[in-house]
Protein backbone atom coordinates (compact mmCIF):
# COMPACT_ATOMS: atom_id res chain seq x y z
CA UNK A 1 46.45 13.37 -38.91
CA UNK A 2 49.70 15.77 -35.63
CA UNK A 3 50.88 19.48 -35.58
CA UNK A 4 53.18 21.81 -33.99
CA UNK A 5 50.45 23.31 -32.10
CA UNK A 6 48.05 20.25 -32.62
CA UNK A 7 44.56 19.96 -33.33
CA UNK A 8 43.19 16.88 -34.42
CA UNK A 9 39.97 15.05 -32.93
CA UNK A 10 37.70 14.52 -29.88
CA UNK A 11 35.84 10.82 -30.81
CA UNK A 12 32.68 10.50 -29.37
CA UNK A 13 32.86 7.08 -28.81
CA UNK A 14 29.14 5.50 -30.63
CA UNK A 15 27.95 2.24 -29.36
CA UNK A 16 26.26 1.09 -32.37
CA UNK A 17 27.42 0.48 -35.89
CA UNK A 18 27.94 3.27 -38.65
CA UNK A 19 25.82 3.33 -41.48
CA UNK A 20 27.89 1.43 -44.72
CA UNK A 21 25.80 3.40 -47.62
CA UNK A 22 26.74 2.33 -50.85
CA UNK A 23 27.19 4.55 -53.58
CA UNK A 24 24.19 5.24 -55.88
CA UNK A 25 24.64 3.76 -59.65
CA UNK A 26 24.62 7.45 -61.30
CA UNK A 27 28.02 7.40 -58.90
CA UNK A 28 29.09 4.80 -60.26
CA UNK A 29 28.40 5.50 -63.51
CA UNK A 30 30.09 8.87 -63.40
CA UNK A 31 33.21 7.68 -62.16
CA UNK A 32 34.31 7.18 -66.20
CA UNK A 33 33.93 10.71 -66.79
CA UNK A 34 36.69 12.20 -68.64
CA UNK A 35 38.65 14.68 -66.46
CA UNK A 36 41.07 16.87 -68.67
CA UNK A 37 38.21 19.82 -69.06
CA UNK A 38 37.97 19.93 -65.10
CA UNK A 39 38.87 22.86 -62.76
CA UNK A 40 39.89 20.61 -59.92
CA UNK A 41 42.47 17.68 -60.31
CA UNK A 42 41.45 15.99 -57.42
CA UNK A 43 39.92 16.11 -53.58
CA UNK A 44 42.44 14.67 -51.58
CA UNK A 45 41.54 13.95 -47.61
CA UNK A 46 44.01 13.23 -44.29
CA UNK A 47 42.31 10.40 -42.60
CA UNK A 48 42.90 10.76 -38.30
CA UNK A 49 40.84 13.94 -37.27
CA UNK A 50 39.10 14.72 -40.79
CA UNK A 51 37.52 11.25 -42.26
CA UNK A 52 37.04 10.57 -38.54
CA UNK A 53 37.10 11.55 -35.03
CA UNK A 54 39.77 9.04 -33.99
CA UNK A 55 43.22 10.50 -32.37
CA UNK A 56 42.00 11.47 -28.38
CA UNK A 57 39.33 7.54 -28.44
CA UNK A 58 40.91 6.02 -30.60
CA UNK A 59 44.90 6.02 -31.32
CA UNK A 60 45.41 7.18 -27.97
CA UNK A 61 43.50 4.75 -26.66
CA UNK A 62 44.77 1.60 -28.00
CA UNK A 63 48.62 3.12 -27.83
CA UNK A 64 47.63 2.99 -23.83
CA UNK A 65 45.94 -0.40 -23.95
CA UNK A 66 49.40 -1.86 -26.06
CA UNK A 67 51.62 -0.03 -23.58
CA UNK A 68 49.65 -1.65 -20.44
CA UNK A 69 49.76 -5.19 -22.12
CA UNK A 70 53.51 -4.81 -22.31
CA UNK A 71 53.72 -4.27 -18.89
CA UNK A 72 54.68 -0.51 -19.63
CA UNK A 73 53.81 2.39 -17.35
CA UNK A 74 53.30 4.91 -19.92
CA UNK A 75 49.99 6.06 -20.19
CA UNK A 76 49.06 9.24 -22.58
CA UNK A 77 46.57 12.18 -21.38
CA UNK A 78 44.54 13.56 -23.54
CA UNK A 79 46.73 16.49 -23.35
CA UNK A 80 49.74 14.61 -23.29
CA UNK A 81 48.43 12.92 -26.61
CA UNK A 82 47.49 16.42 -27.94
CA UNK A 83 51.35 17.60 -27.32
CA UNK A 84 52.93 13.74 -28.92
CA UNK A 85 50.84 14.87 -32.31
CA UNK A 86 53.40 17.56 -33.23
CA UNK A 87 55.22 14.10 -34.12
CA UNK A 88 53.52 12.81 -37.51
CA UNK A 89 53.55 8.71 -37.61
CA UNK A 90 52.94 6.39 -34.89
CA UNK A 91 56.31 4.84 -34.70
CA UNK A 92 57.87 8.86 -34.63
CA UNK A 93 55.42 9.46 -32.42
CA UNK A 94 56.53 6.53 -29.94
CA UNK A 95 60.21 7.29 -30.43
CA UNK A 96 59.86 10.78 -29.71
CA UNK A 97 57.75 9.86 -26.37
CA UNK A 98 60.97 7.82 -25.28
CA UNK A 99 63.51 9.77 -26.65
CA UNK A 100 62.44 12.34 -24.43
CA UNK A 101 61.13 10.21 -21.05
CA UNK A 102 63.81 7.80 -21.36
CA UNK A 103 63.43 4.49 -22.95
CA UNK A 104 62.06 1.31 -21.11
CA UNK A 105 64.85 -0.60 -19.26
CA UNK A 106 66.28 -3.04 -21.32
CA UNK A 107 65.96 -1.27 -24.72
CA UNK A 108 69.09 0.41 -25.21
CA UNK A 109 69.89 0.17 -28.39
CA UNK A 110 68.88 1.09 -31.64
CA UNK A 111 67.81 -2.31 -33.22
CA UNK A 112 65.97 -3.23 -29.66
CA UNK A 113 64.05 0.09 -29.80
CA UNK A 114 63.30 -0.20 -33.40
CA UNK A 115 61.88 -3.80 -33.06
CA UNK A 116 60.11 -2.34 -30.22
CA UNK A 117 58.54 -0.09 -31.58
CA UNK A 118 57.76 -1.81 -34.12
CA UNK A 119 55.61 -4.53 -32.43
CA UNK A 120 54.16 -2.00 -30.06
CA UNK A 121 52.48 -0.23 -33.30
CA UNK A 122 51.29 -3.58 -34.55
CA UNK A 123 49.45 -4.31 -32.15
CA UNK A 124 48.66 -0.43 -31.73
CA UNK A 125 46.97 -0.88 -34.94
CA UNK A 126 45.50 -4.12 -34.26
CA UNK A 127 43.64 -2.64 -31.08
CA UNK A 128 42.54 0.92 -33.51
CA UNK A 129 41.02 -1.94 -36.39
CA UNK A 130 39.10 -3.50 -33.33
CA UNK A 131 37.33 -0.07 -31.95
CA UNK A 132 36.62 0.58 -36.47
CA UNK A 133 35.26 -2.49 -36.34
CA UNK A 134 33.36 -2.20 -33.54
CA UNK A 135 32.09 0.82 -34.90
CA UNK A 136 32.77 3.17 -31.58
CA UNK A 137 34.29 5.58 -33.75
CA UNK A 138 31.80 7.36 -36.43
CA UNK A 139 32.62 9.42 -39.76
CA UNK A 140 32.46 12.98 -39.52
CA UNK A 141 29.68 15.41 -40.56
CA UNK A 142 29.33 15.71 -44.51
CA UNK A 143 32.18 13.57 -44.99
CA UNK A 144 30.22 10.78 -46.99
CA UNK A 145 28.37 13.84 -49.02
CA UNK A 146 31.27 15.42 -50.06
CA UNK A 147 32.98 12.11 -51.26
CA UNK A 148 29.82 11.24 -53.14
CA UNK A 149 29.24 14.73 -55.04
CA UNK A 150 33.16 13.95 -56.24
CA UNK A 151 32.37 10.45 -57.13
CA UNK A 152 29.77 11.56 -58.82
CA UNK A 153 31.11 14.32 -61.33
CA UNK A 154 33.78 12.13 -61.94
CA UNK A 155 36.42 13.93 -59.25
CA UNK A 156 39.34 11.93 -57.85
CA UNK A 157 39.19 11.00 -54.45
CA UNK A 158 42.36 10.48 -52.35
CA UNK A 159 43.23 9.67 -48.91
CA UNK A 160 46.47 10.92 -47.89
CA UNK A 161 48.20 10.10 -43.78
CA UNK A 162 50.80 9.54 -41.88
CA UNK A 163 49.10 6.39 -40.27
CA UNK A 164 49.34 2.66 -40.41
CA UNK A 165 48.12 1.91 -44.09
CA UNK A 166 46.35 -1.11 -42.32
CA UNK A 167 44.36 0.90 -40.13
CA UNK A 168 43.54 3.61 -42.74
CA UNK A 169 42.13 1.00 -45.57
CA UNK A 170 40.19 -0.45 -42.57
CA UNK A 171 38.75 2.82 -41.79
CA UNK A 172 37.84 3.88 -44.94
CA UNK A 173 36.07 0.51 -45.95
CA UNK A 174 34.13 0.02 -42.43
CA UNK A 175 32.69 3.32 -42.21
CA UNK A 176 32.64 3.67 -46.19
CA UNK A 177 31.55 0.57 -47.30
CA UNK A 178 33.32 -1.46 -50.15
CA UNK A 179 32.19 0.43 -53.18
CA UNK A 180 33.29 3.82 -51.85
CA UNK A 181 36.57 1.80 -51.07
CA UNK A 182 37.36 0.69 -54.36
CA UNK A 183 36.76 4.42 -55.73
CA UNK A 184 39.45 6.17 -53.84
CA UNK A 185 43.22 5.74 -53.91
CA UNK A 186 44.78 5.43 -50.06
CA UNK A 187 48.77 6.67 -49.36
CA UNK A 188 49.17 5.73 -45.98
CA UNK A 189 52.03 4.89 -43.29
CA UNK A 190 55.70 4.21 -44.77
CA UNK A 191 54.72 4.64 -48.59
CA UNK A 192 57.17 7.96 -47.71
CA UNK A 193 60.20 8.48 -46.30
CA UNK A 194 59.32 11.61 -45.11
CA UNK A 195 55.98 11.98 -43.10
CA UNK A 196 54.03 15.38 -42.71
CA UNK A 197 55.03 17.95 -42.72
CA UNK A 198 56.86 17.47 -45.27
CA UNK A 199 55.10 16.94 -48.73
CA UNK A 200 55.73 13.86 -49.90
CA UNK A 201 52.53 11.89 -49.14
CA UNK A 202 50.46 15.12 -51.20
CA UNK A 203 53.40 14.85 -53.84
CA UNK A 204 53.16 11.58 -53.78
CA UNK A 205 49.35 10.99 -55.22
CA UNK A 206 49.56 13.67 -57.58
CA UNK A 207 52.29 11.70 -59.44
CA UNK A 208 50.70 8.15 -59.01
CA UNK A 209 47.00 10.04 -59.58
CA UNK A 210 48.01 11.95 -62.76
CA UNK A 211 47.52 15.52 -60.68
CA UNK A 212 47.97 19.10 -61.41
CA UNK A 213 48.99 19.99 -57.61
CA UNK A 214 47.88 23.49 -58.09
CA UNK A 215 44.48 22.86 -58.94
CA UNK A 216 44.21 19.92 -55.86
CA UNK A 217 42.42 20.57 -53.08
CA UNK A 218 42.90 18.96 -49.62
CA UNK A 219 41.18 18.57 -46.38
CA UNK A 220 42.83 18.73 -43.58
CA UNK A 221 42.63 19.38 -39.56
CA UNK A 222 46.33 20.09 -38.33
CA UNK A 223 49.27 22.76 -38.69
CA UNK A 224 51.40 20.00 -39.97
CA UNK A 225 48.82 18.41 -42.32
CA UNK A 226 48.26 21.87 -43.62
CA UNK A 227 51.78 22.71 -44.21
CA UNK A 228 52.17 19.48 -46.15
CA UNK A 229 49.49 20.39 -48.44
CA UNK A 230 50.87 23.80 -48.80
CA UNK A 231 54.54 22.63 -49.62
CA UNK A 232 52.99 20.63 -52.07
CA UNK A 233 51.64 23.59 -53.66
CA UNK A 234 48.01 22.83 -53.26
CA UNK A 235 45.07 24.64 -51.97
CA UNK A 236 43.50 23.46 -48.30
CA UNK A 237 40.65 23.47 -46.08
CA UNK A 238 41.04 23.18 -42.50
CA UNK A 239 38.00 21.16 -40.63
CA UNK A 240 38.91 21.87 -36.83
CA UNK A 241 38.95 19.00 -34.41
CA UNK A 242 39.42 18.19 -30.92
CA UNK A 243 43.26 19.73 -30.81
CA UNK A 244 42.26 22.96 -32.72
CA UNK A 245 43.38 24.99 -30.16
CA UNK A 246 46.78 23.88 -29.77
CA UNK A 247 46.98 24.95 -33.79
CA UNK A 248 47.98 27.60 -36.09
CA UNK A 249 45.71 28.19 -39.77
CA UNK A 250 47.20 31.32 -40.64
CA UNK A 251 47.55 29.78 -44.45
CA UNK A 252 44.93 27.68 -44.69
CA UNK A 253 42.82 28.65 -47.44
CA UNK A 254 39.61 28.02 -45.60
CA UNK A 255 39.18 27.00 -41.96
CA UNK A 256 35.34 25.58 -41.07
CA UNK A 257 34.03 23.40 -37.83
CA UNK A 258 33.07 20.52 -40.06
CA UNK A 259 31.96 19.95 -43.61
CA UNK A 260 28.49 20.81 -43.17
CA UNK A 261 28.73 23.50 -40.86
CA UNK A 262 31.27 25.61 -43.37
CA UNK A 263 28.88 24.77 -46.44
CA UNK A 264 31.81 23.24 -47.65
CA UNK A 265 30.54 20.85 -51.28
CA UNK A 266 31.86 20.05 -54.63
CA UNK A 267 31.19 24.04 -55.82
CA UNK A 268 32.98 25.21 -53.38
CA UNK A 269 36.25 23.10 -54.17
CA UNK A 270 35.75 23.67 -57.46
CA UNK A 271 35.71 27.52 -57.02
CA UNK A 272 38.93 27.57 -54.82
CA UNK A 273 40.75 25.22 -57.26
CA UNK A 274 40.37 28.15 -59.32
């Protein structure tokens, strides 16, 4: 989830386990519905911010804890963080940092920042999988209900983000649980060249997912998640986290506090899918 004017979200950081319902079997039975005679093609979801509360306790967190095992000084502020997001990917996000601060001594050239980079994010991602698994980082209200009412009239499900593919599958099937896993379709991290804002993750799963983009509707929490959904010609709901402020949903087709606090279900999709 990162936007020019950024708003994505404050974790509150949960000591014990989330929940791993599985879906019920009318889900599951539903799920080989045909879907030609549908008004919506498909609910498509950004993961950081809107699936979860993870950028401010959880990226940030573990890009400090890789920086401090590398021996770097660089440690990101929640407000600092908050400003990095207007850069979507980790890697960008990194590389932006430096470009601006001035790379670490000893890094100055391109290969020697790129393979920098590169293991810093690994092990980035490794440290975000650890605080999933640990499960300090909890699903967002009516996330799971939302999912499940689509599952279960036969909707398409898609997660769609500029982060590590690694750490998104590992989100989704942690605080899912394997069944709800299986049932959705993940573009994540490099699958595009082009990260949001551009459109190409959204264009992306309406070609592999057999979409109409018009009739999509995504959920999103940033500027720059919203204007990726937009390019892509689809319709989008904004569910404001931690960075909200920082953001501008002048376009957004809807803008709610969460899922269950806007109301926000399968009827309501369906309605603004036209």
């Amino acid at each position: 989830m990162a936007g020019p004017a950024r708003s994505l979200a404050v974790l509150s950081v949960a000591a014990a386990l989330v929940p791993r319902a599985t879906l019920a079997p009318a889900t599951r039975r539903a799920a080989a519905r045909p879907l030609a005679t549908m008004a919506i093609s498909a609910l498509l979801f950004d993961c950081d911010g809107v699936l979860a509360d993870t950028e401010p306790d959880g990226h940030r967190v573990a890009f400090n804890a890789a920086f401090k095992e590398k021996g770097f000084a660089d440690d990101w502020s929640v407000d600092k963080y908050g400003q990095l997001l207007e850069t979507g990917g980790g890697k960008e996000r990194m590389t932006a940092h430096w470009d601006a601060a001035g790379w670490p001594a000893g890094y100055a050239g391109g290969d020697d920042r790129r393979a920098l980079v590169k293991e810093l994010h690994l092990r980035k991602t490794a440290i975000f999988n650890e605080l999933i698994e640990a499960g300090s980082i909890p699903l967002r209200a009516g996330v799971l209900r939302l999912i499940d009412e689509a599952l279960a009239d036969g909707v398409p499900v898609g997660v769609c983000s500029t982060s590590s593919e690694q750490a998104v599958r590992n989100l989704v099937r942690v605080l899912m649980g394997r069944e709800r896993y299986d049932a959705l379709q993940i573009f994540a991290g490099d699958v595009v060249a082009n990260k949001k804002p551009a459109p190409d993750v959204y264009l992306l799963a309406a070609t592999t997912m057999g979409l109409e983009p018009a009739r999509c509707v995504v959920i999103e929490d940033s500027s720059i998640g919203l204007a990726a959904a937009k390019a892509a010609g689809m319709k989008c709901i904004i569910t404001k986290s931690s960075y909200a402020d920082r953001e501008d949903f002048t376009i957004a087709d809807e803008v709610v506090d969460d899922l269950d606090a806007g109301g926000v279900d399968l009827g309501k999709a369906k309605a603004l899918a036209g």
